[in-house]
C-alpha atoms as a PDB file:
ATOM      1  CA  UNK A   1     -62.680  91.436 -93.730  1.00  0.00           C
ATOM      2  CA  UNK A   2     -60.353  90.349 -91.846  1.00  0.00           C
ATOM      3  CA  UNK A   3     -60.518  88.913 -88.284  1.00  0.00           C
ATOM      4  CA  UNK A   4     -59.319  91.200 -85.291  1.00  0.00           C
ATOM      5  CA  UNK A   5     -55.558  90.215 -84.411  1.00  0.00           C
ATOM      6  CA  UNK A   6     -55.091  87.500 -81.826  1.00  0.00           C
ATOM      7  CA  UNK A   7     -52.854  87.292 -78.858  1.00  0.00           C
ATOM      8  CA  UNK A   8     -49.786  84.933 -80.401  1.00  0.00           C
ATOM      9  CA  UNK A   9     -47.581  85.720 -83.350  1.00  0.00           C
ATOM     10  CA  UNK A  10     -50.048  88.096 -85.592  1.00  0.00           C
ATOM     11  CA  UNK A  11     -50.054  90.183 -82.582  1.00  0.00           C
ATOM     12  CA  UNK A  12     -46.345  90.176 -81.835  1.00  0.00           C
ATOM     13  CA  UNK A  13     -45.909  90.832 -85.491  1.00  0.00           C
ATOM     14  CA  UNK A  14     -48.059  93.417 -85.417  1.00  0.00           C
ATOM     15  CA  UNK A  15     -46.508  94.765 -82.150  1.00  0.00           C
ATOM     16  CA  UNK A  16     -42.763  94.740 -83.462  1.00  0.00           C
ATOM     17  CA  UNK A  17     -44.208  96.443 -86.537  1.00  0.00           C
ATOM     18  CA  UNK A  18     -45.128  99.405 -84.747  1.00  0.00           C
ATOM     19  CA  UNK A  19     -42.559  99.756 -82.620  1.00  0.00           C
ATOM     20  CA  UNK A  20     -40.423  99.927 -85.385  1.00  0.00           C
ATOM     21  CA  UNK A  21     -42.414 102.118 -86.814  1.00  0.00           C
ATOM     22  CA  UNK A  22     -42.595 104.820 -83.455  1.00  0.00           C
ATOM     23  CA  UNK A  23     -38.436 106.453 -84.262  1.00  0.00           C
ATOM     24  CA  UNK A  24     -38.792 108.907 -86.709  1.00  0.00           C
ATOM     25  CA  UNK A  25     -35.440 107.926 -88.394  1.00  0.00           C
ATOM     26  CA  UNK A  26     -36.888 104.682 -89.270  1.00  0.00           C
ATOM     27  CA  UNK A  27     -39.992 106.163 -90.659  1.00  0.00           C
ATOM     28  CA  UNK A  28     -37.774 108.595 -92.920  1.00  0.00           C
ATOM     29  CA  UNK A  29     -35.774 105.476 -94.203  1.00  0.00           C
ATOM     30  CA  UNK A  30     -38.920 103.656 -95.126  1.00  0.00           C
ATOM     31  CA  UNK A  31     -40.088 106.400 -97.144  1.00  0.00           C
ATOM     32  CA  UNK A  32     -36.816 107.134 -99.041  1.00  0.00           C
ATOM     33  CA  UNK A  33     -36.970 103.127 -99.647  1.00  0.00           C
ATOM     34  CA  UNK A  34     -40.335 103.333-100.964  1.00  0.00           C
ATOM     35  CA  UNK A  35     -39.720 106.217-103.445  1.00  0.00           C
ATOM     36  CA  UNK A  36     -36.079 104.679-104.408  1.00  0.00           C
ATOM     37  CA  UNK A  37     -36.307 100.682-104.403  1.00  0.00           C
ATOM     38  CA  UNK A  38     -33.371  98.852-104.756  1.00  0.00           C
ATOM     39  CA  UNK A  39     -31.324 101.539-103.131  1.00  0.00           C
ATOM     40  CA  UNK A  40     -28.388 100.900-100.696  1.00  0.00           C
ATOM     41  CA  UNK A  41     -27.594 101.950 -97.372  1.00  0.00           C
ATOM     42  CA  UNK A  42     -24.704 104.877 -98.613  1.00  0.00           C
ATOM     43  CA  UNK A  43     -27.553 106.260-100.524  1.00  0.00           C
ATOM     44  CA  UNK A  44     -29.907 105.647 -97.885  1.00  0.00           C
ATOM     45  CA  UNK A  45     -27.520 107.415 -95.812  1.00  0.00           C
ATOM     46  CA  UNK A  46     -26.876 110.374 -98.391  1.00  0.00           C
ATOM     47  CA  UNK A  47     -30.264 111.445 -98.892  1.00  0.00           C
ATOM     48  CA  UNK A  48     -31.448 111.698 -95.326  1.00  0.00           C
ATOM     49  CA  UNK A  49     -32.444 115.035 -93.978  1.00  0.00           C
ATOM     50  CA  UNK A  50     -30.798 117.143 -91.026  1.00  0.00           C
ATOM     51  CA  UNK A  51     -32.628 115.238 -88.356  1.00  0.00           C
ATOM     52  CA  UNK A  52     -31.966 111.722 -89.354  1.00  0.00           C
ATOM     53  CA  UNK A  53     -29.413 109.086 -89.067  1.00  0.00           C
ATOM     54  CA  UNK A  54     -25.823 110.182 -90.370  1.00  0.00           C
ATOM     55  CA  UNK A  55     -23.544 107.753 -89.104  1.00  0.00           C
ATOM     56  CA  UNK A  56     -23.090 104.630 -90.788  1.00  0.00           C
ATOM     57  CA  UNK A  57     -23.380 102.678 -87.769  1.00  0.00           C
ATOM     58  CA  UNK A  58     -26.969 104.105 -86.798  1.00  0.00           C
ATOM     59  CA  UNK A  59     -28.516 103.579 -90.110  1.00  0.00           C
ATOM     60  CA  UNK A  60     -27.253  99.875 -89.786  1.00  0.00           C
ATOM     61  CA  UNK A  61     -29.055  99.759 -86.754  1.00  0.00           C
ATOM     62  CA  UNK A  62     -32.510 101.217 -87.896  1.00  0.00           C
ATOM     63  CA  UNK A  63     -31.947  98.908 -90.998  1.00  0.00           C
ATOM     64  CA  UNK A  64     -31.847  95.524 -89.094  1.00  0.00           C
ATOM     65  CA  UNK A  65     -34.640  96.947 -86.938  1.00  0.00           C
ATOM     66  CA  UNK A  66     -37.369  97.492 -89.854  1.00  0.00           C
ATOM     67  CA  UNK A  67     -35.864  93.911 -91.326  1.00  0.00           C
ATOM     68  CA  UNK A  68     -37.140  91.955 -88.685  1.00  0.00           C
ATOM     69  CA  UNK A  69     -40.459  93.787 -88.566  1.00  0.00           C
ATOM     70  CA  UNK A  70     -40.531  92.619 -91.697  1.00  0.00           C
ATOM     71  CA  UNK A  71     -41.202  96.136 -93.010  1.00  0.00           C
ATOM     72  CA  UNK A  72     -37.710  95.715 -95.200  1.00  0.00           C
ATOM     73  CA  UNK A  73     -36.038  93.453 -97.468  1.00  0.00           C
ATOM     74  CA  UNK A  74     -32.524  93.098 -98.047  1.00  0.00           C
ATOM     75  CA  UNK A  75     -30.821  91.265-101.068  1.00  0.00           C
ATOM     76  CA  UNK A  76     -27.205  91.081-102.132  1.00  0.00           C
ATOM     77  CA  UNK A  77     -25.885  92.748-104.951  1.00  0.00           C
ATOM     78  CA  UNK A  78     -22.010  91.903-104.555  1.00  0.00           C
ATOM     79  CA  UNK A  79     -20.713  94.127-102.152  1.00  0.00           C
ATOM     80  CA  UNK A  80     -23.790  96.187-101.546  1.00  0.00           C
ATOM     81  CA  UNK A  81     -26.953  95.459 -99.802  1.00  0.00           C
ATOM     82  CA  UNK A  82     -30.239  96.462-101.758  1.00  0.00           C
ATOM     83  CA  UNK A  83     -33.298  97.339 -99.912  1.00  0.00           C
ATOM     84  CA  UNK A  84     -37.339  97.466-100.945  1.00  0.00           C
ATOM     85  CA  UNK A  85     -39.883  97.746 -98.407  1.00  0.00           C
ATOM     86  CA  UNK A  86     -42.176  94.566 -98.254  1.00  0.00           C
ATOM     87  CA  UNK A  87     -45.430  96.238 -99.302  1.00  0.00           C
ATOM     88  CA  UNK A  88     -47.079  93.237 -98.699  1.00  0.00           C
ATOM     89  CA  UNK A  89     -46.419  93.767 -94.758  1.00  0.00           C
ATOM     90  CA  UNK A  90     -47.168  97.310 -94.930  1.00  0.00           C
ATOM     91  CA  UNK A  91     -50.375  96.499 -96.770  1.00  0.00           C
ATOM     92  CA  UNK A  92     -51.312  93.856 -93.933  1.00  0.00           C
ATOM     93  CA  UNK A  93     -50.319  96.715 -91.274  1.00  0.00           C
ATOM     94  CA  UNK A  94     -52.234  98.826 -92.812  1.00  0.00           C
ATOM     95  CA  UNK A  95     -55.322  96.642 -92.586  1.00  0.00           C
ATOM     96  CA  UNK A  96     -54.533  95.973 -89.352  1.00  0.00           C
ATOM     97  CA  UNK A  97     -54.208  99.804 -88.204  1.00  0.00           C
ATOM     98  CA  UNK A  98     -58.172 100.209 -89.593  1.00  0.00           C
ATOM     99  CA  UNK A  99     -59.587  96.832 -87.902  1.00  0.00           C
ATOM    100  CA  UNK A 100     -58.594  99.060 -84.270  1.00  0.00           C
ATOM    101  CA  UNK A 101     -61.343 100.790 -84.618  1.00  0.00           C
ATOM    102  CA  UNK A 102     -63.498  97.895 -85.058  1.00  0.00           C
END
């Protein structure tokens, strides 16, 4: 079990996690991710529905944003960007999450 989180950087870790975790867009992106690793942002961009991000710009942004949550991980592939969610942070969020009600 692990110990309830502790003001310093577990907590702020945990804090940015949610936060960018609370705009929809972001949570579509990380589930398109998840079911497609490796992907890149144009396909990213291609398969999101009506209400998410369409500009290239704005998925950029929401990119970066679940990168340093650490919820993303981006690796070169020449000219493209490839992305896979760190399921290693989502796993630790997720134990996290449960502890609250502890």
């Amino acid at each position: 079990m692990t110990a309830q989180l502790q003001p310093g950087d577990d907590l702020a870790l945990f804090c940015r996690m949610c936060k960018a975790l609370s705009n929809r867009a972001r949570v579509q992106i990380l589930h398109y991710v998840l079911a497609h690793p490796k992907c890149i942002g144009n396909e990213i961009l291609l398969h999101m529905p009506e209400d998410g991000p369409h500009a290239q710009s704005t998925l950029s942004q929401h990119l970066r944003v679940l990168r340093e949550a650490g919820l993303l991980q981006a690796e070169g592939d020449g000219p493209a960007v490839c992305y896979e969610v760190n399921r290693d942070r989502l796993a630790w969020l997720q134990e996290q999450l449960m502890h609250l009600e502890s």
